[in-house]
Protein backbone atom coordinates (compact mmCIF):
# COMPACT_ATOMS: atom_id res chain seq x y z
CA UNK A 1 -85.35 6.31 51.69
CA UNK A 2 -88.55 6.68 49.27
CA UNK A 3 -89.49 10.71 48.82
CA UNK A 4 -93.45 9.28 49.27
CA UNK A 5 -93.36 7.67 52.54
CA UNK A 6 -95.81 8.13 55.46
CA UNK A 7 -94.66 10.85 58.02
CA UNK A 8 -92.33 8.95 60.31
CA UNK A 9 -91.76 6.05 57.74
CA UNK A 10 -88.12 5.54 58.02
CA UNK A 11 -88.50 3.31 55.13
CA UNK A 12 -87.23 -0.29 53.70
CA UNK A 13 -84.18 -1.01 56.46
CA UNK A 14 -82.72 -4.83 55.70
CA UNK A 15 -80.87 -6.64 58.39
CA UNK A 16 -78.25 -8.88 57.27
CA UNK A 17 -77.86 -13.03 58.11
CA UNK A 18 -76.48 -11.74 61.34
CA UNK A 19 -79.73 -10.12 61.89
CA UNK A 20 -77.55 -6.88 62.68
CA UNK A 21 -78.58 -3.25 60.71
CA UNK A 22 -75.98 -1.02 60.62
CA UNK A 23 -77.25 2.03 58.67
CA UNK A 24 -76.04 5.88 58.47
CA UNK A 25 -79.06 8.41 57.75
CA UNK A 26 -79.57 12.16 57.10
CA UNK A 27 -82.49 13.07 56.02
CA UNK A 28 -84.62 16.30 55.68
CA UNK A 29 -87.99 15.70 57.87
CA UNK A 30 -85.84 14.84 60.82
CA UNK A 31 -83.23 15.53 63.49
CA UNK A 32 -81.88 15.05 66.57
CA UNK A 33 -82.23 18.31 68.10
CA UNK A 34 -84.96 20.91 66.99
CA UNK A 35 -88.38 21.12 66.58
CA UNK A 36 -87.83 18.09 64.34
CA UNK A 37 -86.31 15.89 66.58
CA UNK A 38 -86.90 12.23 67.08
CA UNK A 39 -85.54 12.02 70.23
CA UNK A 40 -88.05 10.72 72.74
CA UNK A 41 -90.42 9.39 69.70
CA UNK A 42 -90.72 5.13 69.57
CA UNK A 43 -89.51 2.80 67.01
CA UNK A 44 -90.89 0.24 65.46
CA UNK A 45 -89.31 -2.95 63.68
CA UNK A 46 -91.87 -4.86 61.81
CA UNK A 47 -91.76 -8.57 60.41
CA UNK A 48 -92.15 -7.72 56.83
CA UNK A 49 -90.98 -5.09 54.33
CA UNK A 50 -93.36 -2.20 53.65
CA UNK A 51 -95.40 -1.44 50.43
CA UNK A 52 -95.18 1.97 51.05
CA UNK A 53 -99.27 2.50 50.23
CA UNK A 54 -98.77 0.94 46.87
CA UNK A 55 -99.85 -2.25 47.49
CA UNK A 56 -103.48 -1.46 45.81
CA UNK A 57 -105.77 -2.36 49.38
CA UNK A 58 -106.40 -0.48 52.51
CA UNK A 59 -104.64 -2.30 54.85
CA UNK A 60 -101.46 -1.29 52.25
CA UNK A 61 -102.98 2.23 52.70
CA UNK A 62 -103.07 1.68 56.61
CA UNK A 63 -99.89 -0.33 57.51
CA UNK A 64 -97.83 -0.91 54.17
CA UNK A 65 -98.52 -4.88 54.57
CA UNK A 66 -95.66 -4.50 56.57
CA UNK A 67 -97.00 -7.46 59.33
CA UNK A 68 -96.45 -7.43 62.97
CA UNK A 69 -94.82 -5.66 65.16
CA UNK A 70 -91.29 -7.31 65.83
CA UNK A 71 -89.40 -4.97 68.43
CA UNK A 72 -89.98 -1.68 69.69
CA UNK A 73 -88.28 1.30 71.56
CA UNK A 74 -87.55 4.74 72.55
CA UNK A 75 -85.19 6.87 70.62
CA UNK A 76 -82.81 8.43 73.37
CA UNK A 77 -79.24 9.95 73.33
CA UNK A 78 -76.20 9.11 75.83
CA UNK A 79 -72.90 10.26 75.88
CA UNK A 80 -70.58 7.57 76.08
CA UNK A 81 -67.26 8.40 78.22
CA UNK A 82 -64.24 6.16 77.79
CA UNK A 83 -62.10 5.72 79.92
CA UNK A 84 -58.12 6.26 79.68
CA UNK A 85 -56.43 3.08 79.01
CA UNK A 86 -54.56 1.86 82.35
CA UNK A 87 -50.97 3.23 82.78
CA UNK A 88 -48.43 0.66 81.20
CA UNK A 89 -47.01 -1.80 83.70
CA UNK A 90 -43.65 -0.62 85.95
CA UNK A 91 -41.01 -2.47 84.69
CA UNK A 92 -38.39 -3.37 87.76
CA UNK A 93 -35.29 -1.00 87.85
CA UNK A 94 -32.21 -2.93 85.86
CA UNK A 95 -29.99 -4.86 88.42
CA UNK A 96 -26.86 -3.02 89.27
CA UNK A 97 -23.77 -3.46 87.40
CA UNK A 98 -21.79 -6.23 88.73
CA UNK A 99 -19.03 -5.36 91.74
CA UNK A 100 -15.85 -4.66 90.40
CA UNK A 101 -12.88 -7.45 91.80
CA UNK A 102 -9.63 -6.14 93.42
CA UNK A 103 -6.91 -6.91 91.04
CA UNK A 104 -4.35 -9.00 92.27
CA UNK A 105 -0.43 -7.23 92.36
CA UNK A 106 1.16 -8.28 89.78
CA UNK A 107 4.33 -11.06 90.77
């Protein structure tokens, strides 16, 4: 994450082939609880990576080059619950043992 980014710039995020981001952040200028908290605020995924100002022309200064506006959405919180795995199938009770035969008297 650059130091020098706009307020609420989250930054250069790449997806991979899959088109999939998986990303772990911490960062100072943001939370998810407190006064700087993020929760509620949109997101925005845009088509091209950002210049972060630098680009030398105001619409760098404005939008970072960064193109259009791909996807967008809330940030929100849920608690997921899962559930207990099912109880393991009842096995049948084991057959009894086998009758025991009269012995025959001996001749």
């Amino acid at each position: 994450v650059d130091p020098y980014r706009h307020v609420g710039d989250l930054g250069n995020i790449v997806a991979g082939e899959d088109g999939v981001v998986q990303i772990q952040l911490s960062d100072h200028a943001f939370s998810l609880t407190g006064p700087t908290s993020v929760v509620g605020r949109s997101v925005v995924v845009h088509e091209k990576e950002d210049d972060l100002g630098r680009g030398g022309d105001q619409e760098s200064l404005k939008s970072g080059n960064s193109g259009k506006r791909l996807a967008c959405g809330i940030i929100g919180l849920t608690e997921i619950s899962i559930p207990p795995p099912p109880p393991p199938p009842q096995q049948p009770p084991p057959p009894p043992p086998p009758a025991a035969t009269p012995m025959e008297p001996e001749q």
